[in-house]
PDB file of N, CA and C in Angstrom:
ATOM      1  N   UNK A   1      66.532 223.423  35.643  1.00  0.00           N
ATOM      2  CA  UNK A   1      67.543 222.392  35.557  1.00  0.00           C
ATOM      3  C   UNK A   1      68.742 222.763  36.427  1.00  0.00           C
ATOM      4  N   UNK A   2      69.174 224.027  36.412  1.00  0.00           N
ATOM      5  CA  UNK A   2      69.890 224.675  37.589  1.00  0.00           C
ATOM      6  C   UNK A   2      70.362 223.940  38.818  1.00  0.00           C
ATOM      7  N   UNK A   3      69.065 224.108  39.002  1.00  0.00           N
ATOM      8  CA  UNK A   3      68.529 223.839  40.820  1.00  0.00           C
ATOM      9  C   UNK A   3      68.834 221.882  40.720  1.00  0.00           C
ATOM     10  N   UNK A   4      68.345 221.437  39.913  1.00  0.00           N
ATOM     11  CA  UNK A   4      68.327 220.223  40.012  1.00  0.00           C
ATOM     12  C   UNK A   4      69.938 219.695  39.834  1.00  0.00           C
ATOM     13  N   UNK A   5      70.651 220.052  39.250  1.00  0.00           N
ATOM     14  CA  UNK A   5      72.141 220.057  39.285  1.00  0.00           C
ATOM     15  C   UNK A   5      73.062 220.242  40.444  1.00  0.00           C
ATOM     16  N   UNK A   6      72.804 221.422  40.825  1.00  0.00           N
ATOM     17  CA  UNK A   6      73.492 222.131  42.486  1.00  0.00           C
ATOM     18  C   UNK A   6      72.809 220.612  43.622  1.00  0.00           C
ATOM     19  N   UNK A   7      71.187 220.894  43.190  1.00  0.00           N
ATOM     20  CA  UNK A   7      71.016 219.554  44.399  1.00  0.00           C
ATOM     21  C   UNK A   7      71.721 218.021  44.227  1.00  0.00           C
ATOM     22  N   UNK A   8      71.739 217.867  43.022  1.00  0.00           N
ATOM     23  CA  UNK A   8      72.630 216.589  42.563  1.00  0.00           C
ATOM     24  C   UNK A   8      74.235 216.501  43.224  1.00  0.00           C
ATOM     25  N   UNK A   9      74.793 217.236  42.782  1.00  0.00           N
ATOM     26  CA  UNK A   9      76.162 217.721  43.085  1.00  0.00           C
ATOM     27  C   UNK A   9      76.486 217.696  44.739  1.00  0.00           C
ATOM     28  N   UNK A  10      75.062 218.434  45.195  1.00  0.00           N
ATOM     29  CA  UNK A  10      75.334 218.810  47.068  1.00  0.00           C
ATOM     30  C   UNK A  10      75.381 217.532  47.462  1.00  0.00           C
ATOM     31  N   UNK A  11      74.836 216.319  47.079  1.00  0.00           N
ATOM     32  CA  UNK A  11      74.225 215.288  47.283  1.00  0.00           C
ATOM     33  C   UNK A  11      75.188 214.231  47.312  1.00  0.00           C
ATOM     34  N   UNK A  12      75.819 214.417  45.980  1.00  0.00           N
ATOM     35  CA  UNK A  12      77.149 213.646  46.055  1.00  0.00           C
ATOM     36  C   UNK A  12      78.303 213.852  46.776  1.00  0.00           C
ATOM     37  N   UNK A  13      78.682 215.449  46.979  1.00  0.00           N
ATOM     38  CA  UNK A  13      79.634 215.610  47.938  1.00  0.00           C
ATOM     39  C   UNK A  13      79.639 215.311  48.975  1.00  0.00           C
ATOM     40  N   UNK A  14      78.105 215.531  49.190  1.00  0.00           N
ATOM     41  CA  UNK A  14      77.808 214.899  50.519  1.00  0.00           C
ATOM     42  C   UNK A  14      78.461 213.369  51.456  1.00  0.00           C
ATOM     43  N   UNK A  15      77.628 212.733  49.856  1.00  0.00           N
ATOM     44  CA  UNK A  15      78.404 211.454  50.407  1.00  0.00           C
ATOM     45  C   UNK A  15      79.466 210.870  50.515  1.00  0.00           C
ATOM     46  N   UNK A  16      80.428 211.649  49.632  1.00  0.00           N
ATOM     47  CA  UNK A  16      81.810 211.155  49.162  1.00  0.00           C
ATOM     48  C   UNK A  16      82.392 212.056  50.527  1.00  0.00           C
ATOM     49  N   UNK A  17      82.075 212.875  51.173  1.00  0.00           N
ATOM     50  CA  UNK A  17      82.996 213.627  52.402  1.00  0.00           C
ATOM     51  C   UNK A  17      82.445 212.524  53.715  1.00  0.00           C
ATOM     52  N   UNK A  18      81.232 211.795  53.775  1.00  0.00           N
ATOM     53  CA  UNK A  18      80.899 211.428  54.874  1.00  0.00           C
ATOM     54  C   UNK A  18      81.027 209.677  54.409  1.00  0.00           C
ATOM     55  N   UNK A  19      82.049 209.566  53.427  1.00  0.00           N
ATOM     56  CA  UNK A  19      82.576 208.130  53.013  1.00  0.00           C
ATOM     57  C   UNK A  19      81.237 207.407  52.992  1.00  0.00           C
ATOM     58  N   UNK A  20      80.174 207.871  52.358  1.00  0.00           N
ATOM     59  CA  UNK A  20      79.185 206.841  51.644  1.00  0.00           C
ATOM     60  C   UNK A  20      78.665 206.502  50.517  1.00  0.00           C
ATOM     61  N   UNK A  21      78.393 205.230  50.334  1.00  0.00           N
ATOM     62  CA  UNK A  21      78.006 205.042  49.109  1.00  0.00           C
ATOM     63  C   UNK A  21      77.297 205.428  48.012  1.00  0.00           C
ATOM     64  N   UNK A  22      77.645 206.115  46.884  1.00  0.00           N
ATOM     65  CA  UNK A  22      76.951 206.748  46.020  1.00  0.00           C
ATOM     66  C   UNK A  22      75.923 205.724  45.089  1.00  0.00           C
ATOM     67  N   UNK A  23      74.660 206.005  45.395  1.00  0.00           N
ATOM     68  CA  UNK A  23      73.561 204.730  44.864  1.00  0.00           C
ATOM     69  C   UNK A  23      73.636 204.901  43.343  1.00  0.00           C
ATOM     70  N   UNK A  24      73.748 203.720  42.811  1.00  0.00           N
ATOM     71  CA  UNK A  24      73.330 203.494  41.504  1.00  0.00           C
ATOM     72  C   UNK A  24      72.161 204.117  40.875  1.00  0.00           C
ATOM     73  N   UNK A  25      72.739 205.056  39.783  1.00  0.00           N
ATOM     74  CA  UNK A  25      71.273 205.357  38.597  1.00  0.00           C
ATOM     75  C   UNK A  25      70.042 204.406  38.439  1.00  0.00           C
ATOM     76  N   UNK A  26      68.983 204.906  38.502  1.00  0.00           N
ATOM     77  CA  UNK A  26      67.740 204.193  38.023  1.00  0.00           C
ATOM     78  C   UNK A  26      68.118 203.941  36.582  1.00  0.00           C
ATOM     79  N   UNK A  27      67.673 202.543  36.000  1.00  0.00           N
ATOM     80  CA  UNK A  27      67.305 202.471  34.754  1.00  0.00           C
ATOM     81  C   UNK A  27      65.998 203.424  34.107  1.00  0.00           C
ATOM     82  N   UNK A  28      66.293 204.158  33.267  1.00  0.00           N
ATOM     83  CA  UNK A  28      65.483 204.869  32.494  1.00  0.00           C
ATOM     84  C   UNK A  28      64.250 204.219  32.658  1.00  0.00           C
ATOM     85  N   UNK A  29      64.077 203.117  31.931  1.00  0.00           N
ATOM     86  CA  UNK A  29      63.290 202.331  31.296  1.00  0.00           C
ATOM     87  C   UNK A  29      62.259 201.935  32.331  1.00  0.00           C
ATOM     88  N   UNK A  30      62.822 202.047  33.592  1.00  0.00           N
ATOM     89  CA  UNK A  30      61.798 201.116  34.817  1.00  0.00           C
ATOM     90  C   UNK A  30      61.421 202.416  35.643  1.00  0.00           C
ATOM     91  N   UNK A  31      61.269 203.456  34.433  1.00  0.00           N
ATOM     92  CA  UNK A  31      60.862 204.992  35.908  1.00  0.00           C
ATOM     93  C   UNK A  31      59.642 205.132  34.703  1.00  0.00           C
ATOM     94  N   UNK A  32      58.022 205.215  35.541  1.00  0.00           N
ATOM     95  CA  UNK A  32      57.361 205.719  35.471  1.00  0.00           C
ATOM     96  C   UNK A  32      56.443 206.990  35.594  1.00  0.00           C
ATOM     97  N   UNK A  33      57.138 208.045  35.315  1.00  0.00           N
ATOM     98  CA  UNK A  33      55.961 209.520  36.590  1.00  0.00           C
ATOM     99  C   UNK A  33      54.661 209.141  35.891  1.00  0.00           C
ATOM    100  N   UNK A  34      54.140 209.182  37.027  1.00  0.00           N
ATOM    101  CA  UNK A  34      52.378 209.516  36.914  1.00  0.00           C
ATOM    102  C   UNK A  34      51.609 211.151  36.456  1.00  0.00           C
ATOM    103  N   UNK A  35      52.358 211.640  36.394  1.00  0.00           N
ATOM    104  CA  UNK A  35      52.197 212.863  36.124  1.00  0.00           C
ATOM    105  C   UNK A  35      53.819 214.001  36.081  1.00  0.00           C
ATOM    106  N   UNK A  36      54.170 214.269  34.638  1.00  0.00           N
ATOM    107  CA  UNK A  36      55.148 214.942  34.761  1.00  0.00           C
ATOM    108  C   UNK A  36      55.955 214.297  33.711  1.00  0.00           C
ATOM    109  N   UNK A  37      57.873 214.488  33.819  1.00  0.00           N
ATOM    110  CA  UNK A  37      58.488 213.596  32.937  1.00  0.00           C
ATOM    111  C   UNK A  37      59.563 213.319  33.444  1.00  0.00           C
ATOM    112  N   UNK A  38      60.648 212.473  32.627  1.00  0.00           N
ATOM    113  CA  UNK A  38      61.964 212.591  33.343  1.00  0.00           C
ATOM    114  C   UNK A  38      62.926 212.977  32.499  1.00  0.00           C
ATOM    115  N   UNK A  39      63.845 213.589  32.989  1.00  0.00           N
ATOM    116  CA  UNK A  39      65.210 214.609  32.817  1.00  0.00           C
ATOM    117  C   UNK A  39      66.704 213.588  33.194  1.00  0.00           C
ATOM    118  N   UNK A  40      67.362 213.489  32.270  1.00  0.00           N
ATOM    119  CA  UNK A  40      68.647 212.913  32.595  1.00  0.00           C
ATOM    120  C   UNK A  40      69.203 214.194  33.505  1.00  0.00           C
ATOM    121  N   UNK A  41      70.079 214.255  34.637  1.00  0.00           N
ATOM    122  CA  UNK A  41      70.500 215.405  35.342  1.00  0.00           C
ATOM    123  C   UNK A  41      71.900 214.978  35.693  1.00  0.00           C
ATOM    124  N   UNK A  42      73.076 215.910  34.683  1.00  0.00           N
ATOM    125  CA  UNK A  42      74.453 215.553  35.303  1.00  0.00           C
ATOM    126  C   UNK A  42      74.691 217.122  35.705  1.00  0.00           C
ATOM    127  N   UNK A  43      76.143 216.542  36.753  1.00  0.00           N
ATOM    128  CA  UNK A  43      76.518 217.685  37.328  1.00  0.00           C
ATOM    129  C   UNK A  43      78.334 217.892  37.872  1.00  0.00           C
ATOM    130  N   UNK A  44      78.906 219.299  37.641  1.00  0.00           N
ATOM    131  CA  UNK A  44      80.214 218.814  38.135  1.00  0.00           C
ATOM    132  C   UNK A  44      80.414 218.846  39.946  1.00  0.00           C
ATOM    133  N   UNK A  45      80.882 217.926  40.013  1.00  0.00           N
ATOM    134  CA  UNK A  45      80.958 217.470  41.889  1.00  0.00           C
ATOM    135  C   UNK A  45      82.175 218.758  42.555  1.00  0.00           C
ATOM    136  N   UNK A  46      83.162 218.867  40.938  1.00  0.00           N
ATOM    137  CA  UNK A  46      84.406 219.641  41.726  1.00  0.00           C
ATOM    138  C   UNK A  46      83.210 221.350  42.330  1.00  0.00           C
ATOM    139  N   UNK A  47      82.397 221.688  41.190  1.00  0.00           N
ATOM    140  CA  UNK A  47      82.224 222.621  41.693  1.00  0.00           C
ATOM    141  C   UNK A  47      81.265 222.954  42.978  1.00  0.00           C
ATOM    142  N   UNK A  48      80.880 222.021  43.797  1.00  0.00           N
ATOM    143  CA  UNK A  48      80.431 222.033  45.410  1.00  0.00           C
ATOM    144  C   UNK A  48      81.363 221.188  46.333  1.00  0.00           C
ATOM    145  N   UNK A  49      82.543 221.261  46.104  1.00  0.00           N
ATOM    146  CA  UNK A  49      83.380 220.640  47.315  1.00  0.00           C
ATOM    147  C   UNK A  49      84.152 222.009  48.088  1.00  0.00           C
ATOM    148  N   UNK A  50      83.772 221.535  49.193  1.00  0.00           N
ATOM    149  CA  UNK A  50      84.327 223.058  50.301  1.00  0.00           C
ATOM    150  C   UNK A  50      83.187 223.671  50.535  1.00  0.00           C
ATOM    151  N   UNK A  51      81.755 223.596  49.848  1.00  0.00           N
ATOM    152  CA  UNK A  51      81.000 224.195  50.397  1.00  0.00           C
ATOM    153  C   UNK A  51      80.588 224.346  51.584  1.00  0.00           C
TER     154      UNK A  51
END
Protein backbone atom coordinates (compact mmCIF):
# COMPACT_ATOMS: atom_id res chain seq x y z
CA UNK A 1 0.00 0.00 0.00
CA UNK A 2 3.19 2.10 0.48
CA UNK A 3 4.17 2.12 -2.99
CA UNK A 4 0.70 2.72 -4.16
CA UNK A 5 0.45 6.00 -2.08
CA UNK A 6 4.03 7.62 -3.02
CA UNK A 7 2.75 6.71 -6.76
CA UNK A 8 -0.61 8.46 -6.07
CA UNK A 9 0.89 11.49 -4.46
CA UNK A 10 3.92 11.67 -7.38
CA UNK A 11 1.02 11.74 -9.68
CA UNK A 12 -0.80 14.48 -8.29
CA UNK A 13 2.05 16.76 -7.78
CA UNK A 14 2.74 16.11 -10.88
CA UNK A 15 -0.15 17.60 -12.18
CA UNK A 16 -0.82 20.38 -9.93
CA UNK A 17 3.10 21.76 -10.78
CA UNK A 18 2.47 21.26 -14.62
CA UNK A 19 -1.17 23.15 -14.04
CA UNK A 20 -3.25 20.02 -15.00
CA UNK A 21 -6.23 18.68 -14.37
CA UNK A 22 -6.58 16.27 -11.61
CA UNK A 23 -9.15 13.42 -13.08
CA UNK A 24 -12.04 12.51 -11.16
CA UNK A 25 -12.24 9.21 -8.88
CA UNK A 26 -13.79 6.17 -10.45
CA UNK A 27 -17.05 5.25 -8.91
CA UNK A 28 -16.43 2.20 -6.78
CA UNK A 29 -19.36 0.57 -7.97
CA UNK A 30 -18.55 0.67 -11.90
CA UNK A 31 -14.80 -0.95 -11.30
CA UNK A 32 -14.69 -4.47 -12.07
CA UNK A 33 -11.02 -6.48 -11.73
CA UNK A 34 -11.11 -9.62 -13.47
CA UNK A 35 -8.77 -10.99 -11.35
CA UNK A 36 -7.57 -9.34 -8.08
CA UNK A 37 -9.44 -6.50 -5.91
CA UNK A 38 -9.79 -2.93 -5.25
CA UNK A 39 -8.16 -0.74 -2.53
CA UNK A 40 -9.44 2.80 -1.73
CA UNK A 41 -5.71 4.62 -1.91
CA UNK A 42 -5.32 8.14 -0.16
CA UNK A 43 -2.28 10.03 0.14
CA UNK A 44 -0.62 13.31 1.58
CA UNK A 45 0.38 15.54 -1.65
CA UNK A 46 2.36 17.99 0.94
CA UNK A 47 4.66 15.15 1.47
CA UNK A 48 6.07 14.85 -2.44
CA UNK A 49 6.18 18.51 -3.35
CA UNK A 50 9.90 19.61 -4.13
CA UNK A 51 10.65 16.30 -5.05
Amino acid sequence: MEMAQEALGLYIVSKLEHDEDIPNASAIDTITPKDGFIAYVTTDIDKYKGW
